[in-house]
Structures are given as structure tokens and as C-alpha cells.
Protein backbone atom coordinates (compact mmCIF):
# COMPACT_ATOMS: atom_id res chain seq x y z
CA UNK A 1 -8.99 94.77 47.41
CA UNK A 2 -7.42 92.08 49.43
CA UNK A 3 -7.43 91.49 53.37
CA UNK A 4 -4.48 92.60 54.85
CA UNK A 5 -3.34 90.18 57.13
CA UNK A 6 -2.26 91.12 60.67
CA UNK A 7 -4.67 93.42 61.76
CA UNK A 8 -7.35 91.44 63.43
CA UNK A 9 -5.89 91.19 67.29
CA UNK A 10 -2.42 93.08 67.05
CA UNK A 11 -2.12 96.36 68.85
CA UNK A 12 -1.52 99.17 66.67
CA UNK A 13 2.31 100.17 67.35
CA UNK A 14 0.83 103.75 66.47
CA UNK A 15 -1.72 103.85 69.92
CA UNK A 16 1.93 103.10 71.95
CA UNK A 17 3.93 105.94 69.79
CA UNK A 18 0.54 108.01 70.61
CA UNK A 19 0.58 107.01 74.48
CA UNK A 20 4.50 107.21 75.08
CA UNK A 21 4.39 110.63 73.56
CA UNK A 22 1.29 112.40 75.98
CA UNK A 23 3.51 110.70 78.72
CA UNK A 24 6.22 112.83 78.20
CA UNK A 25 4.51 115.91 79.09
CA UNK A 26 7.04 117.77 80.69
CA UNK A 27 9.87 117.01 78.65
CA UNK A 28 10.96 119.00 75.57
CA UNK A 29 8.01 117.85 72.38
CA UNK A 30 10.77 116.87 69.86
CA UNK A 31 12.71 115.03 72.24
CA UNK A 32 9.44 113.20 73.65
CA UNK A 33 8.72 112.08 70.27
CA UNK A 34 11.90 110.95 69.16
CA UNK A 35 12.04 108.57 72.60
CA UNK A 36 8.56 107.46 71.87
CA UNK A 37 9.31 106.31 68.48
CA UNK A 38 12.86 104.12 70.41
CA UNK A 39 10.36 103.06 72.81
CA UNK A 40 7.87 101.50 70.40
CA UNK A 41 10.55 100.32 68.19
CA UNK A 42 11.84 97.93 71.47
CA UNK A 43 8.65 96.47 72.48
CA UNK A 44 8.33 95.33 68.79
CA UNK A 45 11.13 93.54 69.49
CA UNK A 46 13.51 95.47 67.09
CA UNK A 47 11.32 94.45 63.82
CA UNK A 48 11.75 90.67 64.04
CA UNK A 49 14.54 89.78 61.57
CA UNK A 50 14.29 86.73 61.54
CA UNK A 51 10.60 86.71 60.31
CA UNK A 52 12.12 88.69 57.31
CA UNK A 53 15.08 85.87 56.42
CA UNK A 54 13.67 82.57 57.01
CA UNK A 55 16.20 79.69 58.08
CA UNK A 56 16.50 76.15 56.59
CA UNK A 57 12.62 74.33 56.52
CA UNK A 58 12.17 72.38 59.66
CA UNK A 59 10.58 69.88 57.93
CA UNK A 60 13.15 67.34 56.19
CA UNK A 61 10.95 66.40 53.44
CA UNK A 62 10.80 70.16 52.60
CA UNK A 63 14.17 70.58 53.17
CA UNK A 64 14.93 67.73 50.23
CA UNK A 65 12.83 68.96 48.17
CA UNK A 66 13.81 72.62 48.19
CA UNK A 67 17.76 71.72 47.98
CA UNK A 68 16.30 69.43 45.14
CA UNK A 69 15.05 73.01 43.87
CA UNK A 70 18.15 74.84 44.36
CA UNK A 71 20.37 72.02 42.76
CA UNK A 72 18.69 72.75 39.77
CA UNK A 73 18.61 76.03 39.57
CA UNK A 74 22.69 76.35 40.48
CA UNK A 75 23.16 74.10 37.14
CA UNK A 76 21.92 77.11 34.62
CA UNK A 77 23.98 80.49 33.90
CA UNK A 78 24.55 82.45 37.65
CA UNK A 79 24.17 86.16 37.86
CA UNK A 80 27.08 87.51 36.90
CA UNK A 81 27.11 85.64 33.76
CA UNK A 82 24.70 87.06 31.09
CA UNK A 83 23.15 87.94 27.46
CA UNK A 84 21.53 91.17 27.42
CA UNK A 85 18.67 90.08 26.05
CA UNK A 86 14.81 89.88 27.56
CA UNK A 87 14.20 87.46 23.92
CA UNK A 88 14.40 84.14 26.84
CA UNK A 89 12.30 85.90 29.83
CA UNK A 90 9.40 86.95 27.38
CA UNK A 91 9.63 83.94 25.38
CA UNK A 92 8.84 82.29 28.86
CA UNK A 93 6.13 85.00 29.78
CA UNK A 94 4.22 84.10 26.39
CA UNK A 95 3.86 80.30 27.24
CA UNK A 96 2.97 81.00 30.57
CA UNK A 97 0.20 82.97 29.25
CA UNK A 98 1.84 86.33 30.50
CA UNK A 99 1.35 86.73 33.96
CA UNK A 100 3.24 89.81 34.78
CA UNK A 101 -0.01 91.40 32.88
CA UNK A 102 -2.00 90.60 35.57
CA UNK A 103 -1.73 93.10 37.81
CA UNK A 104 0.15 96.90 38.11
CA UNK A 105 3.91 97.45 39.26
CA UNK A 106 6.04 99.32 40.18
CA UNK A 107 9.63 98.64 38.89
CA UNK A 108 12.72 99.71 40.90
CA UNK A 109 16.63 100.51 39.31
CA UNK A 110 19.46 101.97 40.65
CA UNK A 111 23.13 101.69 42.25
CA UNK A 112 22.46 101.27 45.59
CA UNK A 113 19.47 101.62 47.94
CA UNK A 114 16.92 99.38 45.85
CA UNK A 115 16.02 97.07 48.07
CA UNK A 116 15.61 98.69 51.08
CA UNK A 117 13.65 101.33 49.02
CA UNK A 118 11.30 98.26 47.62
CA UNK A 119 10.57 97.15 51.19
CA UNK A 120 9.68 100.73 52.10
CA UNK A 121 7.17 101.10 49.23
CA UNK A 122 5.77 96.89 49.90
CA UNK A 123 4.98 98.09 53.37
CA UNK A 124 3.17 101.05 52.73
CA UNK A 125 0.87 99.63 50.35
CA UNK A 126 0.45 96.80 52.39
CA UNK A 127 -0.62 99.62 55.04
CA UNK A 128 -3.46 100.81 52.63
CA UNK A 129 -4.63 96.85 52.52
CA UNK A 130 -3.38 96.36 49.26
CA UNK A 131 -2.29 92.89 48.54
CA UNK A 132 1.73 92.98 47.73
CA UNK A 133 4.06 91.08 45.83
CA UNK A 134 7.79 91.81 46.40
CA UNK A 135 10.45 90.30 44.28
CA UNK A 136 14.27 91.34 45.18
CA UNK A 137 17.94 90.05 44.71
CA UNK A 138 20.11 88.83 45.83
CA UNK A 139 18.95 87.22 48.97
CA UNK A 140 20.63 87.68 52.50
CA UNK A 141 20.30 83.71 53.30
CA UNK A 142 17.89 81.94 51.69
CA UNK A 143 16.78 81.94 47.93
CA UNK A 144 13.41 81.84 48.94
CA UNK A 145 13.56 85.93 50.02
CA UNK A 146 13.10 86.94 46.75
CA UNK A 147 9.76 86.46 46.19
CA UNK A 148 7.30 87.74 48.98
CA UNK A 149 3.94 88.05 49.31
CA UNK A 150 2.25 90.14 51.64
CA UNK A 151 5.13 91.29 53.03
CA UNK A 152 6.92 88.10 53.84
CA UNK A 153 8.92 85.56 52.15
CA UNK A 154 6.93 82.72 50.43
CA UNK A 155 7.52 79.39 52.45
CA UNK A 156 9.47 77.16 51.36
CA UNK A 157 6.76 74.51 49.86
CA UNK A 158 5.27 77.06 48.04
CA UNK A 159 8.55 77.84 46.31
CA UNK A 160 8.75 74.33 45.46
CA UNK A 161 5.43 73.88 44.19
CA UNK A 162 6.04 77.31 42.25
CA UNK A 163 9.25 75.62 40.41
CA UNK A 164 7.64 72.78 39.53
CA UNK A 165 4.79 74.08 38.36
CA UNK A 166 6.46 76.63 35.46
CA UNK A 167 9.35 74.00 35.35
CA UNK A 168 7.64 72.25 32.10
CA UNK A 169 7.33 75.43 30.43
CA UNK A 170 10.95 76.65 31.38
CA UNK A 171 12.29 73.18 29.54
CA UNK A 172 10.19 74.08 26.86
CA UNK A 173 11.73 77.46 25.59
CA UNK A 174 15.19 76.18 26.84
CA UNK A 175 14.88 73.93 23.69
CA UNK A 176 14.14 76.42 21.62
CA UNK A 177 16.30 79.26 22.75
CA UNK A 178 20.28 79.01 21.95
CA UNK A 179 21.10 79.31 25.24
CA UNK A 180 18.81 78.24 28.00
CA UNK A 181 17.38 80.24 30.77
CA UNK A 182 19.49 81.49 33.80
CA UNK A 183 19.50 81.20 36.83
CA UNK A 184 17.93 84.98 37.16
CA UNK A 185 15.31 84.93 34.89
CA UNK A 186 13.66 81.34 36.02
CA UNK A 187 13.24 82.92 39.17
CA UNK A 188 11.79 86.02 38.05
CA UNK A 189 9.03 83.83 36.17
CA UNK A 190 8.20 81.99 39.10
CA UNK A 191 7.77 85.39 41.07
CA UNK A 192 5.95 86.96 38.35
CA UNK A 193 3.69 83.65 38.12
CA UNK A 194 3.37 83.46 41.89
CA UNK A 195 2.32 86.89 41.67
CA UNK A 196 -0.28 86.30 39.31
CA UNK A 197 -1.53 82.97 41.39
CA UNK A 198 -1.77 85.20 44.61
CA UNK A 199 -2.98 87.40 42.96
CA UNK A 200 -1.37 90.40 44.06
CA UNK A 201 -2.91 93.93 43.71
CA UNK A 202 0.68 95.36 43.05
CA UNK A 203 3.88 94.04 42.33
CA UNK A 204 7.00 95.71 43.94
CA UNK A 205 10.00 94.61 41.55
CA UNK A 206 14.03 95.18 41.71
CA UNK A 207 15.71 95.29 38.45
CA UNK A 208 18.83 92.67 38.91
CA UNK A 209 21.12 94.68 36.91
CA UNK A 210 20.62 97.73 34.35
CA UNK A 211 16.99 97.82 33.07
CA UNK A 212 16.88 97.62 29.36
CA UNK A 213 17.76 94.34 29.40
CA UNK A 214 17.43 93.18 32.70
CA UNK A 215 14.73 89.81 33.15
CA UNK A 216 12.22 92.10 35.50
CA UNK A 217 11.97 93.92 32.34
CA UNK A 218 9.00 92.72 30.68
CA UNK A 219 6.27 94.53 32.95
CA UNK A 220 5.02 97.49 32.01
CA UNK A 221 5.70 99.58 35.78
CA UNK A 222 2.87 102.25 36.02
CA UNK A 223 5.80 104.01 38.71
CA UNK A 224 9.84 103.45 37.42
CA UNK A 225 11.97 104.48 40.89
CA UNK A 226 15.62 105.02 39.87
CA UNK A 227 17.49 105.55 43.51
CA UNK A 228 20.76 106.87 43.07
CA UNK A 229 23.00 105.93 40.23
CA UNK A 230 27.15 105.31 41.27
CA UNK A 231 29.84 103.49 39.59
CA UNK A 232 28.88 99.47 39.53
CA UNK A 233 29.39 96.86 37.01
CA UNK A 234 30.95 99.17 35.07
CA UNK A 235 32.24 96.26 32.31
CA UNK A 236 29.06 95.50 31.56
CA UNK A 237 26.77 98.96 32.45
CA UNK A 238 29.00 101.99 31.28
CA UNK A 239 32.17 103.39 33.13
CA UNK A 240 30.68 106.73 33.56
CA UNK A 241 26.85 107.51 35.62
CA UNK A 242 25.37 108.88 32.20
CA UNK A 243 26.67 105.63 30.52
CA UNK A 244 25.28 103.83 33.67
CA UNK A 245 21.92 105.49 33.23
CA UNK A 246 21.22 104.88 29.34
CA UNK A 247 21.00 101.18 30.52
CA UNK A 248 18.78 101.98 34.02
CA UNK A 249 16.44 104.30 32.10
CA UNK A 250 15.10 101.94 29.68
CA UNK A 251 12.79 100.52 32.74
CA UNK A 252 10.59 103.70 32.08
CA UNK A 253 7.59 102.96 30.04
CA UNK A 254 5.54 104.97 27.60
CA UNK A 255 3.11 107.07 30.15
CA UNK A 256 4.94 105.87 33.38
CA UNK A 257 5.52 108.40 36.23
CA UNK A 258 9.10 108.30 37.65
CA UNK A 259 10.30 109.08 40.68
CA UNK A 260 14.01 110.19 40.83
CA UNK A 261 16.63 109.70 42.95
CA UNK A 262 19.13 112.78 43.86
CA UNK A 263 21.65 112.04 40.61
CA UNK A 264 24.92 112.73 39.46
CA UNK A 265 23.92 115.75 36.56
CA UNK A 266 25.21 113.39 33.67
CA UNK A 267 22.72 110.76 35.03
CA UNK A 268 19.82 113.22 35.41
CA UNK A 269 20.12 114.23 32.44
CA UNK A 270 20.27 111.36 30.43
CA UNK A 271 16.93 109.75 32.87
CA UNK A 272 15.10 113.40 31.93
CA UNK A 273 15.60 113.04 28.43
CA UNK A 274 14.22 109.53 28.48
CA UNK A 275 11.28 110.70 30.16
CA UNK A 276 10.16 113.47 27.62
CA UNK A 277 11.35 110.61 25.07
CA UNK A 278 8.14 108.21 26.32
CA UNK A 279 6.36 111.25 27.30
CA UNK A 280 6.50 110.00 31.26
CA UNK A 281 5.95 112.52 34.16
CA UNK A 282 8.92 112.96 36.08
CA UNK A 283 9.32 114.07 40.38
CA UNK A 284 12.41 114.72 41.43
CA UNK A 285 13.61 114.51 44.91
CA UNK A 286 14.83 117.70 46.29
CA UNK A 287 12.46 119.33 43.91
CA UNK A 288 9.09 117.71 43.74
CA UNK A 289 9.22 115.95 47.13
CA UNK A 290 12.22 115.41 49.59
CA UNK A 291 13.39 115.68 53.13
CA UNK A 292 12.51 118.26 55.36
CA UNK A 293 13.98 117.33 58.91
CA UNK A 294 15.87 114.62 60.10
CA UNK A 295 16.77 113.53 63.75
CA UNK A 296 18.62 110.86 65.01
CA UNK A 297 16.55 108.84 67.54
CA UNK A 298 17.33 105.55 69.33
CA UNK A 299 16.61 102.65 66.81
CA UNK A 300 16.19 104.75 64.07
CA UNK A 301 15.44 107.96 62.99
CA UNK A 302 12.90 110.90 62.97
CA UNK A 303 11.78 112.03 59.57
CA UNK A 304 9.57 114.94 58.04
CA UNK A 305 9.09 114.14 54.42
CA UNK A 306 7.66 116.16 51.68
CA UNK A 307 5.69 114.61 49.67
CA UNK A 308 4.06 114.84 46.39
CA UNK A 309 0.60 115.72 48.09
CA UNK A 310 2.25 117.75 51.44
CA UNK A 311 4.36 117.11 54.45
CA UNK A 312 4.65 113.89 56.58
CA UNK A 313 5.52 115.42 60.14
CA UNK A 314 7.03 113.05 62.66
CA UNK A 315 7.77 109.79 60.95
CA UNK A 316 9.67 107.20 63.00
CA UNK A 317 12.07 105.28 60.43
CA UNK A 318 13.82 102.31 62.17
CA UNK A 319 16.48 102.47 59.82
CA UNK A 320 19.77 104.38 60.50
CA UNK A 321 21.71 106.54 57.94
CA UNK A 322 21.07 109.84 55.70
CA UNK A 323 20.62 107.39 52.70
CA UNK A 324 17.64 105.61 54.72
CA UNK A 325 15.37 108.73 55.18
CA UNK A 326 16.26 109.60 51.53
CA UNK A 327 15.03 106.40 50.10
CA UNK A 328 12.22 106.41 52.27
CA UNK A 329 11.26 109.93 50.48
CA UNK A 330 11.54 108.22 46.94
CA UNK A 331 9.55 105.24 48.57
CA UNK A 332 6.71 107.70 49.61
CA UNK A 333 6.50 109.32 46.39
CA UNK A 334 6.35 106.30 44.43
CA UNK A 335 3.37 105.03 46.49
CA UNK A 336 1.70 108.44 46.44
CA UNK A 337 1.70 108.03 42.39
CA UNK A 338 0.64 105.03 42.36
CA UNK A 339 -2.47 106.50 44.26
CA UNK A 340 -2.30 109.12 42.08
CA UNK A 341 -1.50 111.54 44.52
CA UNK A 342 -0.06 114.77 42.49
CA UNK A 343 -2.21 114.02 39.58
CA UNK A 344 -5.38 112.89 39.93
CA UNK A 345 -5.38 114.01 43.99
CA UNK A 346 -3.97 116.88 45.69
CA UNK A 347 -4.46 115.86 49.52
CA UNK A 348 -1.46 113.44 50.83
CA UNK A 349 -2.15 110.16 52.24
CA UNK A 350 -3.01 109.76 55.43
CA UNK A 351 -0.59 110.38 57.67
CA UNK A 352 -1.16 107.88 60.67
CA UNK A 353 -1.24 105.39 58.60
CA UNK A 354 1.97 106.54 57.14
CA UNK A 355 3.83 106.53 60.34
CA UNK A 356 2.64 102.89 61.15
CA UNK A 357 3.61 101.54 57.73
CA UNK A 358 7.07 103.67 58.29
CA UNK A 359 7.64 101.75 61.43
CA UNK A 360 7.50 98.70 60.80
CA UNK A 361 10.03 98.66 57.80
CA UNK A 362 13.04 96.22 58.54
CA UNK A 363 16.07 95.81 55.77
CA UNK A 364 17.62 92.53 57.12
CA UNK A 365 21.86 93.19 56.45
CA UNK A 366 21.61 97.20 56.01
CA UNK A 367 22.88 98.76 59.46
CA UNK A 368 21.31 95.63 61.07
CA UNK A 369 22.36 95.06 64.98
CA UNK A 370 22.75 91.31 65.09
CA UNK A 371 24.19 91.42 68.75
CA UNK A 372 25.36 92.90 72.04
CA UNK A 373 28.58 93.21 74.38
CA UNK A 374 30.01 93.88 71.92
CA UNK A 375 27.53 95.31 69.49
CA UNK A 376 27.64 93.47 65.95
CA UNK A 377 26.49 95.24 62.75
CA UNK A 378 26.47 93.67 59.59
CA UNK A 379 26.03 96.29 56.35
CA UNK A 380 26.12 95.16 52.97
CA UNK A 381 28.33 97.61 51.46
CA UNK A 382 30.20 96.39 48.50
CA UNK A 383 30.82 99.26 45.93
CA UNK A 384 32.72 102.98 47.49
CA UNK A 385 29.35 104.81 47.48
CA UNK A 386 27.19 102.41 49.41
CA UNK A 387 30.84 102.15 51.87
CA UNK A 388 30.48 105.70 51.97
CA UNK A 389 26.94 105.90 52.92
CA UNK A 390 27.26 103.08 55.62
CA UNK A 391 30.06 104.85 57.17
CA UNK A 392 28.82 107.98 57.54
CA UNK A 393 25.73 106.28 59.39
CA UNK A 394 27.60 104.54 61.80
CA UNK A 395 29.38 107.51 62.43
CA UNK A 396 25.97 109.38 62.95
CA UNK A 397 24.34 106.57 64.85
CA UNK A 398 26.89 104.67 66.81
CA UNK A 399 28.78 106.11 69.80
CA UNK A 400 31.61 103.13 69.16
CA UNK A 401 34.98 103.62 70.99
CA UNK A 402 36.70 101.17 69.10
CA UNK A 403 35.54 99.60 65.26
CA UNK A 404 36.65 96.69 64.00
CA UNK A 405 35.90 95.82 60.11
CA UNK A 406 35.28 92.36 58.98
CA UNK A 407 35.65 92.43 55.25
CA UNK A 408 34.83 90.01 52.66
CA UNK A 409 34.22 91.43 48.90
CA UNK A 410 33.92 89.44 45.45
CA UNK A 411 36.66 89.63 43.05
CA UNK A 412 34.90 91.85 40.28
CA UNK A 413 34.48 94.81 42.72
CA UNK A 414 35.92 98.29 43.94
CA UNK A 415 37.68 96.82 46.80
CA UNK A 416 40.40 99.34 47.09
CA UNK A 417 37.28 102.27 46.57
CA UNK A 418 35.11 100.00 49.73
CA UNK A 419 38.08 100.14 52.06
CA UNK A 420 39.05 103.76 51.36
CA UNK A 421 35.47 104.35 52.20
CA UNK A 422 35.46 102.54 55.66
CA UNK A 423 39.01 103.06 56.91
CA UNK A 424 38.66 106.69 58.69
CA UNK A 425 35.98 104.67 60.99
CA UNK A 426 38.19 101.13 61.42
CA UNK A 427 40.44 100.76 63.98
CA UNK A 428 41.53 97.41 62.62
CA UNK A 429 40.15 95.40 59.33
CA UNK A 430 40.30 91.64 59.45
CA UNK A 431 39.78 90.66 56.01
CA UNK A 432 38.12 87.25 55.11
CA UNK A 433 36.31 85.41 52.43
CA UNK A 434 33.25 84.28 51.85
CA UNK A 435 31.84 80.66 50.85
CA UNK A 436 31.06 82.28 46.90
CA UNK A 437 33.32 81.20 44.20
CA UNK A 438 33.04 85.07 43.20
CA UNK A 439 35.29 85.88 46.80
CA UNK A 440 38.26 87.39 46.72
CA UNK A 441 41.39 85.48 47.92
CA UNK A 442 41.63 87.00 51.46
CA UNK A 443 45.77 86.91 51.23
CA UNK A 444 44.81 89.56 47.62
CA UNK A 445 42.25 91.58 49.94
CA UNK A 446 44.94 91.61 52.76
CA UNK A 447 47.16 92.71 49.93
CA UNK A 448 44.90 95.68 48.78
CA UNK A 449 44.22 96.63 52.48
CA UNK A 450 47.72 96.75 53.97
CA UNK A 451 47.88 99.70 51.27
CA UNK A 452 45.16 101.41 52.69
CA UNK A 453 45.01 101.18 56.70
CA UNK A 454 48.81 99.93 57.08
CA UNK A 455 50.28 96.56 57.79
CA UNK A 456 49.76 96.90 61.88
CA UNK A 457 46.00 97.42 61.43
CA UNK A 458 45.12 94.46 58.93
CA UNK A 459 44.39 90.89 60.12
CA UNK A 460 43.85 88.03 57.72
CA UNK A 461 41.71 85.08 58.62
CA UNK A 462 40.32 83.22 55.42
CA UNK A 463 37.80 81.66 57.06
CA UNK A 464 34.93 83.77 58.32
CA UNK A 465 34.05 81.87 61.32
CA UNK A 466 37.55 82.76 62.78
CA UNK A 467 37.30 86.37 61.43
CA UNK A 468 34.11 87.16 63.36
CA UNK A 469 35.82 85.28 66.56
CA UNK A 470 39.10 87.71 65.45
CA UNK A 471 37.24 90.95 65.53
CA UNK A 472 34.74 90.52 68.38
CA UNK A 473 38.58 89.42 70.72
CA UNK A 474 39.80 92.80 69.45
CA UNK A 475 36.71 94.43 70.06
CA UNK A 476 36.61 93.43 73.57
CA UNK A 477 39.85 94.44 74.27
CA UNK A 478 39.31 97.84 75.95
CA UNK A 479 36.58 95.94 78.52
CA UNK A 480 33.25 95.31 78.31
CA UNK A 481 31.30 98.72 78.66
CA UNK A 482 34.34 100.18 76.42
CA UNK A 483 31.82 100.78 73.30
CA UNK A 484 33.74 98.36 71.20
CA UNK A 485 31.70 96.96 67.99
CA UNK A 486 32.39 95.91 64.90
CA UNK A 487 31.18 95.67 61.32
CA UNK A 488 30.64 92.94 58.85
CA UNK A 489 30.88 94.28 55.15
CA UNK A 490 31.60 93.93 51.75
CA UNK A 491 29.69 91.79 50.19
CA UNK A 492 25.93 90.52 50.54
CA UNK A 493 26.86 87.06 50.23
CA UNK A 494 29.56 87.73 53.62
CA UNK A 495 26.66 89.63 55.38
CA UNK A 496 24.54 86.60 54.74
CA UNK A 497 26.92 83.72 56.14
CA UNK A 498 27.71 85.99 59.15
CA UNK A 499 23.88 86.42 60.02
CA UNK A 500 23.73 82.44 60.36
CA UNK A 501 26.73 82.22 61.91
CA UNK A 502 25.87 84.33 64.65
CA UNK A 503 22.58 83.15 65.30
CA UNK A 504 19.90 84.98 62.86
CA UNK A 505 18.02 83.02 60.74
């Protein structure tokens, strides 16, 4: 097993939890613990965002040659133009001698909650010093988030060099192939080469869209996750979950243990029936594993999980929201089969290092504070139930007087469902677009939201520079220590361009 990197010097964030807590002697346990864990969380300086989405290189000559890199890639088919088919990504994977052989995975599918769940499951096996490859989508800022190696982004040069070094064998089945490869699936071979250069003792990989025919879909994942399946990309997925989940379920190999999500019954049913189908061994949250407590705590949250091998008492999550603690109980039980743990082993991991693995998770653009006076948080929301879930966790976590919404969505989603989701919490909604070509026209988002929070309470400014400077005016309005904030949302692509324009990244 590899090294893993970080431990040499750096204190142990767990000996401060430890220390802050004995501290608090004559205070009430619980409440000790949950300040300990806000405590800790602050002197690591809030989990270091930035180190998560790296900015532009500093170095111009890296700089050329990764635009050079993304030029490229923006010339072949974008994301939301495809042909189920995996016929291009494994004709790809045979010339490159098939690297995503080279190591174990576990392969990730769902509606909402996938990446954050992914970076959950990276960290903890990077806790038990196993070497990690993460490969996710879409990025926050920069393309080169994707793919990650031991927990963090690959730089920028090695990107590069990546490109250019399956870049003869991309051209290669292009010309053979009636239509060439996208830009997905060229960067899922260069992850799943990367990974295989590393090498990696695990690979952590998010589906793009679906499963059965999605690009990541040519490993064989020992673990399939499926987080919770909603209504998304219904014209090309299904328009009901059960439809939804035919298409997500075919990520579960012959043998594979899967770890399920709470579903909608239709979906369950359909992902059960797959299982027995390949003869895979199925846990089921709120069965098999699940929550057992949950406190709010400053930062973050206070978790007991049950897992497949026991209880996890007093984990300190530095995520807010229900839906957090819930994919960090399908993140737990995906690494504990992995290990085995429920099979081959009874006894649960070990539980400190649990906790520090558990606190040092960040999700750069889920609940993320990105400033103060008055408090910023950008969300990535962009379909009702992930609007839904980020509501109700600002509601639980954020004491705000006043919240204003900063809105941008792409044309081909639920906008009417997203804003129906948020308005009980918005005071006012400035709607916006983003730099995509996908955006909606912010006068036909203005349109959609005047129907939903009323004409006085919407506030169009196309560009999202002025939107930001639009809501953080109104949010100041009732004084500085009113508790004013606001929230960027929508879309991942807004979430990203808002991050760099105030500052992160």
C-alpha cells in the first residue's frame, strides 16, 4: 500500500477534538463535543477551499499550454450532447491497453448527492493510507478537478502531459468510430490512464449521467453506490424514478456489493431486482446501516452512524444539511465493503480514524460559506429535490434575518420546480445568467419567477457580476449585524463563476 501523504509533521485535528473536549469539563458532554468539533473545524481554517478548486496556473507557459488543452477538448461533442453507447470509451480502453483494469473501484450513480458522497468515501480511504484516485463532473472552476489523486486535483502540467500522452490513441479510434469521442469520455480515459500511471490502490468514480451507458462505465466497481434517485434528465433517462433507475442500475456488476440510497419504492425496486439479476449483495440505508443521531454544531454537524460493522459515535461532519449526514452514511458503508466489513469482517473500522477522515471532508459549492458581513453561500442546486434539500439546510443551519437568492439555471432544467423549492426561504430572487451557452435568458427566468415569488420580489440583472453586487446591497439593507445573507444557486456552472468572482480560487 501507498504512503499517504500529509502525515509526517501535521498535527492530528483528532488530538485538538480530543483536547477541546476534556476542556469542557463542566459543561453539558454533548454540547462540549459538538463545540469541540466547531472549534477544530476553525483552526483548520474552514477546510481550505481553495486547495480543493485550484485557480488559473501561475506559470504562463502552463497556462498556454493547458488553454491549448481545453481548446481542444471544447471542439468535440459537450455533455449534454450524446450516443448512448460505451462502443467509443472501450474502443479507447482496448488501445490503451485497458487501464481501468488496473486497480479496484468503486463506481458512484445517482440524482443528486454524488459528488459530495465520492469525496466522503476518497477521504476515508485515503485515511486507511490507501492511495486514491477520484474522478468527478462537472467541475466547480477548473477542468482540471475532475481527476484527483490523493485527494487533490492533479496540477495542471500533469493534465497536460496526461492529454498528450493518450491524445495519439484518442485520434486513432476517432478515425475509426462514426462519430468521434466527446468531450466526456476523453477525459474519463485520461483519468482512468492517470489512474493507472499513479497507480492508485482504488479508484473513486462518478457516473456523468445514467450508468448503462455512461463513459465511467467500463470498470468493473467491486462497490456500485446509487445515492438517491429524483427526476433529472428526464428526455434522455426516463420521466418516472423506476424509468430513471433501469438506466442507473446497469453500473452494478456481476458479484458487486451495492450500497443504496433511501429510494423512491419504484426505484428500489427496480435497483433490487437488478441486484438478484447479477447475483450482487445489496445494504440498504435505513435498513442495513443508517443514521442514528444528528446534531447541528457550528461548521457542521454531529453524526452517529450505523454502520455495516456497528455504530460510529460522535462524528464531526463539516458539512451542513440532513442530505450531508445521509450521504456520509452511504459513504461509510461503501468503504466498509470495500474492506469487507459485513462479509468477510464483523468488527467496524476504527473509529478515530473515522472521525479524522470525517473531518476533513470539504464539497467546494455545496452549502459552502464564501464570505462574511454579509454571509455568502453558494449551493449548487439545480433540479427541485437538490433545491429542496439545500433549503431545508439553510433553514436548519443559518440563523439569516433576511435571504436573498441569486439564481442562474440552464435552459433544459426544472426551473419553475428549483424556485418553488427555494422561495419560502427568499426574501427577494435576483435572477441572472451564467457565461454557459446552456443559460437561461435571465428576462425567461425573470419570467418564470415573477410567477412564483411575485413581481415586487424579483430583480433581473443578466450579468452576474451586477447580480452578486444586487443581492449583497439588498442584503445589507437592514444594517450590518442584521443577519442578512444570501445564496448563489441554480446551476454548477453559476456557483462556479461566482466562487472566482468573489475571491475563491
Amino acid at each position: 500500500m501507498s504512503d499517504h501523504p500529509g502525515t509526517s509533521d501535521t498535527p492530528d485535528p483528532l488530538d485538538a477534538f480530543e483536547e477541546l473536549i476534556a476542556e469542557e469539563t463542566d459543561r453539558d458532554p454533548d454540547l462540549a463535543v459538538i463545540e469541540a468539533g466547531s472549534r477544530t473545524l476553525r483552526t483548520q481554517g474552514g477546510g481550505s477551499p481553495q486547495a480543493d478548486v485550484p485557480g488559473r496556473p501561475e506559470d504562463p507557459e502552463v497556462d498556454k499550454a493547458l488553454r491549448e488543452v481545453e481548446t481542444e477538448l471544447a471542439t468535440r461533442w459537450g455533455e449534454t450532447k450524446l450516443e448512448p453507447s460505451v462502443a467509443r470509451i472501450a474502443a479507447l480502453m482496448d488501445v490503451l491497453g485497458e487501464p481501468q483494469r488496473a486497480y479496484p473501484s468503486i463506481h458512484i450513480t445517482g440524482t443528486n448527492g454524488k459528488t459530495s458522497t465520492a469525496r466522503m468515501i476518497e477521504a476515508l480511504l485515503g485515511a486507511f493510507e490507501l492511495r486514491t484516485g477520484r474522478y468527478t463532473s462537472p467541475h466547480v472552476q477548473s477542468v482540471t478537478e475532475r481527476i484527483s489523486l490523493d485527494g487533490a486535483p492533479v496540477s495542471a502540467e500533469r493534465f497536460v502531459e496526461t492529454y498528450h500522452d493518450i491524445k495519439p490513441y484518442v485520434e486513432m479510434v476517432d478515425s475509426a468510430q462514426e462519430y468521434r469521442l466527446s468531450f466526456f469520455e476523453v477525459l474519463t480515459g485520461m483519468a482512468y490512464a492517470a489512474f493507472a500511471d499513479a497507480p492508485v490502490d482504488v479508484a473513486v468514480v462518478e457516473v456523468g449521467m445514467g450508468g448503462s451507458w455512461d463513459a465511467t462505465n467500463v470498470i468493473e466497481g467491486d462497490v456500485a453506490v446509487i445515492t438517491p434517485i429524483d427526476l433529472d434528465h428526464t428526455d434522455r433517462l426516463g420521466e418516472t424514478p423506476a424509468e430513471i433507475a433501469v438506466e442507473k442500475g446497469g453500473i452494478v456488476k456481476q458479484g458487486a456489493t451495492v450500497i443504496l440510497a433511501q429510494q423512491p419504492v419504484d426505484a428500489a425496486q427496480v435497483l433490487l431486482k437488478k441486484a438478484v439479476e447479477v447475483d450482487a449483495t445489496v445494504a440498504r440505508e435505513g435498513l442495513e446501516f443508517g443514521i442514528v443521531a444528528r446534531q447541528v454544531a457550528v461548521g457542521g454537524q454531529l453524526v452517529t452512524l450505523r454502520g455495516l460493522g456497528g455504530e460510529y459515535p460522535e462524528v464531526f461532519l463539516p458539512l451542513h444539511g440532513a442530505h450531508q449526514a445521509h450521504n456520509a452514511s452511504v459513504a461509510l458503508a461503501a468503504v466498509e465493503a470495500f474492506f469487507g466489513v459485513g462479509a468477510q469482517r464483523a468488527e467496524p473500522l476504527d473509529i478515530d480514524t473515522v472521525r479524522k477522515a470525517f473531518a476533513a471532508v470539504t464539497s467546494p459549492g455545496r452549502l459552502e460559506v464564501v464570505r462574511r458581513s454579509p454571509t455568502v453561500v453558494l449551493d449548487a442546486a439545480h433540479n427541485p429535490a437538490g433545491a429542496e434539500a439545500a433549503a431545508e439546510a439553510v433553514r436548519e443551519a443559518f440563523d439569516f434575518s433576511r435571504l436573498i437568492g441569486v439564481v442562474g439555471a440552464s435552459g433544459d432544467k426544472n426551473v419553475r420546480g428549483v424556485l418553488e423549492a427555494f422561495e419560502p426561504i427568499f426574501a427577494e430572487v435576483v435572477v441572472t445568467q451564467n457565461s454557459s451557452h446552456r443559460a437561461m435568458d435571465a428576462d425567461e427566468l425573470a419570467a418564470i419567477a415573477v410567477e412564483v415569488f411575485g413581481d415586487e420580489r424579483v430583480q433581473v440583472e443578466p450579468r452576474l457580476p451586477d447580480a452578486l453586487e444586487a443581492a449583497i446591497t439588498l442584503a445589507e439593507e437592514e444594517g450590518e449585524f442584521s443577519g442578512g445573507g444570501v445564496l448563489v444557486t441554480g446551476s454548477v456552472i453559476t456557483v462556479g463563476e461566482a466562487r472566482l468572482l468573489l475571491g475563491k480560487g
